[in-house]
PDB file of N, CA and C in Angstrom:
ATOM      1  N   UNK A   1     -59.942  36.092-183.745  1.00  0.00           N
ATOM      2  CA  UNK A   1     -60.660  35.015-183.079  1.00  0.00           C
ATOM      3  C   UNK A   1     -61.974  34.767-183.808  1.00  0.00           C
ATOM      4  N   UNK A   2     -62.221  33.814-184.298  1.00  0.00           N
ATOM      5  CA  UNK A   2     -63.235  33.342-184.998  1.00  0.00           C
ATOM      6  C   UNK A   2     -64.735  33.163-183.416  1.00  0.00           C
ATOM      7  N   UNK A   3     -65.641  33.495-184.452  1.00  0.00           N
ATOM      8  CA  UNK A   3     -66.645  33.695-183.332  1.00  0.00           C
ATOM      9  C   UNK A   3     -67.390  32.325-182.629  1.00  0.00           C
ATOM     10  N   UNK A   4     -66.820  31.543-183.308  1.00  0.00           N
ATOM     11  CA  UNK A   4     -67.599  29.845-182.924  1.00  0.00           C
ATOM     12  C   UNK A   4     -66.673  29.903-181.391  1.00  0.00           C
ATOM     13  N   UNK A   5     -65.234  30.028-181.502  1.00  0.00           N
ATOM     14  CA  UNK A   5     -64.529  30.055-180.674  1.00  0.00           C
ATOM     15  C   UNK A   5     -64.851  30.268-179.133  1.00  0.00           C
ATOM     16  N   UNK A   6     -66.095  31.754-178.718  1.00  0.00           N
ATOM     17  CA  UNK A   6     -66.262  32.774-177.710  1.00  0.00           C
ATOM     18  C   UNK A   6     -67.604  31.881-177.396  1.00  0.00           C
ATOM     19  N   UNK A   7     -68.696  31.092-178.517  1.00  0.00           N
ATOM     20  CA  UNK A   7     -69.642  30.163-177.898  1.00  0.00           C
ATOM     21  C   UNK A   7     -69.379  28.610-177.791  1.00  0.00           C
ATOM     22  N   UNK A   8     -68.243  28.624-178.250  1.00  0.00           N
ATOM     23  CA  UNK A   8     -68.030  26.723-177.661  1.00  0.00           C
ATOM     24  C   UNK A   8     -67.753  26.400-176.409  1.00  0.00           C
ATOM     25  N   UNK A   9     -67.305  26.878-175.559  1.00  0.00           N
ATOM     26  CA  UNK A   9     -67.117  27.513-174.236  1.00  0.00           C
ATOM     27  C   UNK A   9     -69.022  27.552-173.317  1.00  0.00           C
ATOM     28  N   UNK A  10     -69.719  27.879-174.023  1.00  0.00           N
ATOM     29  CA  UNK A  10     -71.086  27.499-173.332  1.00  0.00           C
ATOM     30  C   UNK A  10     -71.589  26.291-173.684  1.00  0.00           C
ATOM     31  N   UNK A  11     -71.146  25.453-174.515  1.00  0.00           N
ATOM     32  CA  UNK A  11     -71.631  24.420-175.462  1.00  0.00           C
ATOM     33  C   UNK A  11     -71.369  23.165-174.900  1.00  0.00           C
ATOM     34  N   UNK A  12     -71.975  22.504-174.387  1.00  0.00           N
ATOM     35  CA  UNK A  12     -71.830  20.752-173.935  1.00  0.00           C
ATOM     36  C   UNK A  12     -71.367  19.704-174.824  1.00  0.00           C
ATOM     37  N   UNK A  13     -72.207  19.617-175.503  1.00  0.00           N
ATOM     38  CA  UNK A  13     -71.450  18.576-176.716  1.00  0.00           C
ATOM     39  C   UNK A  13     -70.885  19.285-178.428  1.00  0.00           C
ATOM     40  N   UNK A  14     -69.941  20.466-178.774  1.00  0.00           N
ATOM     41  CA  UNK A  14     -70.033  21.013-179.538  1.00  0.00           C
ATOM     42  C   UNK A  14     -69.918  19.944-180.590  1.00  0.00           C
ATOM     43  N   UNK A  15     -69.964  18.612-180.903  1.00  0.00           N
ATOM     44  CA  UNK A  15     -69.899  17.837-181.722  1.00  0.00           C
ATOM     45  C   UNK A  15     -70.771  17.508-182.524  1.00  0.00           C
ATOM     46  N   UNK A  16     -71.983  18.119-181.636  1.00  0.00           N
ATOM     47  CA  UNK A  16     -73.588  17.618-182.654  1.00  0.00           C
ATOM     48  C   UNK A  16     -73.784  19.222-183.480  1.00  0.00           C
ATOM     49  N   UNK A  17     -73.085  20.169-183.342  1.00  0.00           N
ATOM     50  CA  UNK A  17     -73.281  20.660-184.371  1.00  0.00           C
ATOM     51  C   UNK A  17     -72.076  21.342-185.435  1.00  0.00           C
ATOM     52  N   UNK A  18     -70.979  20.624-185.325  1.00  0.00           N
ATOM     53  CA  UNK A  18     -70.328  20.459-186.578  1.00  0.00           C
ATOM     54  C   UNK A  18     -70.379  19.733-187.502  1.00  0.00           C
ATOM     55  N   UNK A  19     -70.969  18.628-187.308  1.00  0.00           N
ATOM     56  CA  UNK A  19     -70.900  18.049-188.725  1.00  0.00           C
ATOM     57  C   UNK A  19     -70.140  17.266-189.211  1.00  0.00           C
ATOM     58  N   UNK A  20     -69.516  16.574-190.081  1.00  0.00           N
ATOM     59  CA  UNK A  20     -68.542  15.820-190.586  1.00  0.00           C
ATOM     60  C   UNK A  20     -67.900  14.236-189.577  1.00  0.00           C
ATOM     61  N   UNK A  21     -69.535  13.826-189.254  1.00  0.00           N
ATOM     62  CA  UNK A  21     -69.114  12.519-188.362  1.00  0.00           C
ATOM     63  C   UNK A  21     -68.048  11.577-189.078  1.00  0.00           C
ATOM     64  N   UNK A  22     -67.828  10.688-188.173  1.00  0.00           N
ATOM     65  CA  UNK A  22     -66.647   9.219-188.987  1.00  0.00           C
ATOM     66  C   UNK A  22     -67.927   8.610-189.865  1.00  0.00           C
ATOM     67  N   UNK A  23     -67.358   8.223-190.718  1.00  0.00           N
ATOM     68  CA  UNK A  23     -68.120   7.322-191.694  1.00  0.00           C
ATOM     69  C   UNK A  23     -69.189   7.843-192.400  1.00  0.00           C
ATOM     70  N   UNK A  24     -69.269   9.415-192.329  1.00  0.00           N
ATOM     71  CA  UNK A  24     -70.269  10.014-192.745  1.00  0.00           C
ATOM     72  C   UNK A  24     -69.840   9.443-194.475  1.00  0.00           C
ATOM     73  N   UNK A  25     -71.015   9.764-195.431  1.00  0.00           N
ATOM     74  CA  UNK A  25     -70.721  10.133-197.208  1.00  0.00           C
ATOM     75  C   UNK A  25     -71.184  11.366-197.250  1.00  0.00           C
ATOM     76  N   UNK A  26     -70.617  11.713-198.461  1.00  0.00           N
ATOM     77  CA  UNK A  26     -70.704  13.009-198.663  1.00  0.00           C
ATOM     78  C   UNK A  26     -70.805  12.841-200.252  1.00  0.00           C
ATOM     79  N   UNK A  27     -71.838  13.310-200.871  1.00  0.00           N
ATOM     80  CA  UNK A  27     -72.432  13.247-202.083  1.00  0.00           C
ATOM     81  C   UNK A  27     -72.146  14.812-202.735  1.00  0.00           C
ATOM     82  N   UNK A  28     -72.504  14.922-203.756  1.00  0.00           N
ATOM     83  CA  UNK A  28     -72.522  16.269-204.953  1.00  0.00           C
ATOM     84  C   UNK A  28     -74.354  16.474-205.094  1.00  0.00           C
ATOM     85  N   UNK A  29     -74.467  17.269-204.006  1.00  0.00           N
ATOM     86  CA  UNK A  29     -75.880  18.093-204.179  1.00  0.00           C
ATOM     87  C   UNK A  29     -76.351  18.177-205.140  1.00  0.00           C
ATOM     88  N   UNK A  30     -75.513  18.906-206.254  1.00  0.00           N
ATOM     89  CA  UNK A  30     -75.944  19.398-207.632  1.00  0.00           C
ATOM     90  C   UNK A  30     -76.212  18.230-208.420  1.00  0.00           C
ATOM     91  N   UNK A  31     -75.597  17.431-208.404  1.00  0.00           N
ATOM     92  CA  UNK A  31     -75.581  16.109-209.441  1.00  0.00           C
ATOM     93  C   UNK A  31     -76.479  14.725-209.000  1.00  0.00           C
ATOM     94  N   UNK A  32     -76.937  14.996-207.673  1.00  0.00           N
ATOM     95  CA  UNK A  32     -77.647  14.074-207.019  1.00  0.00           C
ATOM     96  C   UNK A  32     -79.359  14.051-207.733  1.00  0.00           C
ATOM     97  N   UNK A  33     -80.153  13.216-208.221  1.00  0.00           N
ATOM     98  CA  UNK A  33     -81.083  13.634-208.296  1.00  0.00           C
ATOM     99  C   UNK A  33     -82.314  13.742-207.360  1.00  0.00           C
ATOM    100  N   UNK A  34     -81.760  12.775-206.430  1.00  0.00           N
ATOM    101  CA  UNK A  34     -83.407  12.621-205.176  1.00  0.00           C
ATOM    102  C   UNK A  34     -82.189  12.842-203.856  1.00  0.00           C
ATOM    103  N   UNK A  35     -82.520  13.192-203.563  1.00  0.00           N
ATOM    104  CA  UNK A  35     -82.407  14.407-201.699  1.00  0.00           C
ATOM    105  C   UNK A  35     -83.213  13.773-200.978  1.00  0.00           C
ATOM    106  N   UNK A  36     -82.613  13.353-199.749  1.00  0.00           N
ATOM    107  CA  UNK A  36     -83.624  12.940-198.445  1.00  0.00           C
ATOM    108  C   UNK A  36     -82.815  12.965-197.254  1.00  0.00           C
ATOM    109  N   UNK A  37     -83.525  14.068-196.327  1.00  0.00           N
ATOM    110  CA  UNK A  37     -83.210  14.003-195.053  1.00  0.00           C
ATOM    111  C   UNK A  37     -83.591  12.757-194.116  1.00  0.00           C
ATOM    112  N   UNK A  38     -82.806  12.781-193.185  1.00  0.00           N
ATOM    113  CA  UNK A  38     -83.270  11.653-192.154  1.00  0.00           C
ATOM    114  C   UNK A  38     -83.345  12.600-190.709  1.00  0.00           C
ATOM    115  N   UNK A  39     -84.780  12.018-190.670  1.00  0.00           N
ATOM    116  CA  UNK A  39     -84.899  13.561-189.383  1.00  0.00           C
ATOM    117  C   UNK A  39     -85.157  12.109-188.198  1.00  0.00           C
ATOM    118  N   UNK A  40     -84.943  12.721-186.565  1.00  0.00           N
ATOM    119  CA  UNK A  40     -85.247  11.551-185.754  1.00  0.00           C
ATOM    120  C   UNK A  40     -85.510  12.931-184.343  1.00  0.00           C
ATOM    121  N   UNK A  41     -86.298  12.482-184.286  1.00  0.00           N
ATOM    122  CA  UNK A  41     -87.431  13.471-182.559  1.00  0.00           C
ATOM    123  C   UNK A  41     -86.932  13.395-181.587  1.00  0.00           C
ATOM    124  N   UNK A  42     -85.459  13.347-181.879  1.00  0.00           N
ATOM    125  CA  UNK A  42     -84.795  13.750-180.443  1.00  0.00           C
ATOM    126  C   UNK A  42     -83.278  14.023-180.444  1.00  0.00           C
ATOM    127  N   UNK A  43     -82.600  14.190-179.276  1.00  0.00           N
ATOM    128  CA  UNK A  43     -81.402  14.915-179.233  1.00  0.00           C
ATOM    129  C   UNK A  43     -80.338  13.870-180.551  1.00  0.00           C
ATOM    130  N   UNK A  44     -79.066  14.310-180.498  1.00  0.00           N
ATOM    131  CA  UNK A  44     -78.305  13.588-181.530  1.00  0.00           C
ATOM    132  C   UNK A  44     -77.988  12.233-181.027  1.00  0.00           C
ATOM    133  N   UNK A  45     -77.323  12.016-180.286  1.00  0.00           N
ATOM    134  CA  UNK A  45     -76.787  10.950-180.053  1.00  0.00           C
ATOM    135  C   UNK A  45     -77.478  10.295-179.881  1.00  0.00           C
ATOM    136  N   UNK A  46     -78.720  10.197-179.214  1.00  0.00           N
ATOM    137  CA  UNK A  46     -80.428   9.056-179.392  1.00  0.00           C
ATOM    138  C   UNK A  46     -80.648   8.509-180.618  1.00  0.00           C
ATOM    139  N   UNK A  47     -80.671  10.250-181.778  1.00  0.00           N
ATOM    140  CA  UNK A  47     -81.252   9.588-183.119  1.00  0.00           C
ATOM    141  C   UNK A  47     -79.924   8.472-184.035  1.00  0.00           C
ATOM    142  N   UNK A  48     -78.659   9.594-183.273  1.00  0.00           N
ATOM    143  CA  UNK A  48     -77.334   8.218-184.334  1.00  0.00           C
ATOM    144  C   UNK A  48     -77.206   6.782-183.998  1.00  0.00           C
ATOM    145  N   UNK A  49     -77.799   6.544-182.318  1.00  0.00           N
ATOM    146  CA  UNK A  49     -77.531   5.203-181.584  1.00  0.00           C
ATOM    147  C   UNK A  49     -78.874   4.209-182.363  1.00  0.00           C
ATOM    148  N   UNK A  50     -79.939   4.733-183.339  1.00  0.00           N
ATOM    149  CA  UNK A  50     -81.090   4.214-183.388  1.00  0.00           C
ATOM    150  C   UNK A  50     -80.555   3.753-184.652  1.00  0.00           C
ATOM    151  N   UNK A  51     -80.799   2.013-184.066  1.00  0.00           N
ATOM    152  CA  UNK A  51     -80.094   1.068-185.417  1.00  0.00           C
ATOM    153  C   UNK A  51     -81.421   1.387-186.471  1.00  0.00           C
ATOM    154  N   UNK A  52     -82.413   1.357-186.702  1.00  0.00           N
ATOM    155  CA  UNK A  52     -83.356   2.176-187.844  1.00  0.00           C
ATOM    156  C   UNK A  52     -82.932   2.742-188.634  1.00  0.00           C
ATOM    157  N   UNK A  53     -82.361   4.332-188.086  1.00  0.00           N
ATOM    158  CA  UNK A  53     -81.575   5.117-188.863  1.00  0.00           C
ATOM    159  C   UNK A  53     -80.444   5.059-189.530  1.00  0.00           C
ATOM    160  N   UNK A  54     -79.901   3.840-188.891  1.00  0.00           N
ATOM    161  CA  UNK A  54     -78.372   3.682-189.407  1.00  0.00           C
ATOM    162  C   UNK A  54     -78.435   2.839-190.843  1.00  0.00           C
ATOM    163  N   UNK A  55     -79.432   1.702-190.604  1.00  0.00           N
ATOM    164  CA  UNK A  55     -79.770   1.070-192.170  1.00  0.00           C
ATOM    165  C   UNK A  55     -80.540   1.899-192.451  1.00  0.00           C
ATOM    166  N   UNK A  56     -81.240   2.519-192.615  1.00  0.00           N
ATOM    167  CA  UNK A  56     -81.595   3.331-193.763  1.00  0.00           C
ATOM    168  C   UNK A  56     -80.671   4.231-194.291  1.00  0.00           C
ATOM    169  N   UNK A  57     -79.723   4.891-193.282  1.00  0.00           N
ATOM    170  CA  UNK A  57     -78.466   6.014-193.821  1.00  0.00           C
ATOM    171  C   UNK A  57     -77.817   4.922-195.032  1.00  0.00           C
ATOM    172  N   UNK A  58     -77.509   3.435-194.501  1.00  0.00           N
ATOM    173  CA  UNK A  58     -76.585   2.942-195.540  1.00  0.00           C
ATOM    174  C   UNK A  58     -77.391   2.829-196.664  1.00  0.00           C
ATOM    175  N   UNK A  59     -78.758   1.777-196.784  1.00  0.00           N
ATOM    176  CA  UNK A  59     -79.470   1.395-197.431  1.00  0.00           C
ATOM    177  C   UNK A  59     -79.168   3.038-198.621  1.00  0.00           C
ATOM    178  N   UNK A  60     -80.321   3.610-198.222  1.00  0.00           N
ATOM    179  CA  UNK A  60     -80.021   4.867-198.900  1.00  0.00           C
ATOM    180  C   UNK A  60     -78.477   5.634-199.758  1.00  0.00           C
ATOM    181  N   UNK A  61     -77.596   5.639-198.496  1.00  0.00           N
ATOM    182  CA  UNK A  61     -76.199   6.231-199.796  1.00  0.00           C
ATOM    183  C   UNK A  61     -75.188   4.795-200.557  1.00  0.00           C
ATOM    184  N   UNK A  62     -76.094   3.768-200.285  1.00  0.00           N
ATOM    185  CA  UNK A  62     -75.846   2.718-201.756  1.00  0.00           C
ATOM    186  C   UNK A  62     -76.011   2.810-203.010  1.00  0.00           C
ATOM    187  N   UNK A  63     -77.519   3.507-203.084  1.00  0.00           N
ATOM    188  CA  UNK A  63     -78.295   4.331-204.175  1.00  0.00           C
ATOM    189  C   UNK A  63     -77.185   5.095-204.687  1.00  0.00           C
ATOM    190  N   UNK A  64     -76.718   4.855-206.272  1.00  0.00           N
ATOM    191  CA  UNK A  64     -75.818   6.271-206.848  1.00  0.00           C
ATOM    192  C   UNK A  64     -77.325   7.688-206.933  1.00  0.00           C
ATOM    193  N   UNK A  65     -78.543   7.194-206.894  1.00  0.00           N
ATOM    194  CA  UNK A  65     -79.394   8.351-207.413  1.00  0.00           C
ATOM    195  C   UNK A  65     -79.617   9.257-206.253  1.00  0.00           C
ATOM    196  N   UNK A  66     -79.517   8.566-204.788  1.00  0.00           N
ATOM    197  CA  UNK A  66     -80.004   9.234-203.753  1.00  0.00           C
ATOM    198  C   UNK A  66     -78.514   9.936-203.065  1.00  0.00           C
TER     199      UNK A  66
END
């Protein structure tokens, strides 16, 4: 039994912390030259619903550099 297994069971939305949303990109770390997080001051689903963040997510992985 994998141990994520024994705490998803206390977990409300285990979705905000796996990762791999629909429509996410997924870039090559190593080969990327500029890195930028998009941080937002509050729970997940607030910061993904905030049209702000969403053009800048695209704006941004248009960039081949970013």
């Amino acid at each position: 039994m994998h141990e994520f297994n024994a705490i998803f069971t206390r977990v409300s939305k285990p979705a905000r912390y796996t990762g791999g949303e629909w429509n996410s990109i997924v870039k090559n770390w190593k080969t990327t030259p500029i890195k930028i997080a998009l941080c937002y001051p509050e729970i997940y689903e607030i910061g993904m619903s905030n049209l702000a963040i969403a053009i800048l997510y695209d704006i941004l992985n248009k960039q081949p550099d970013v």
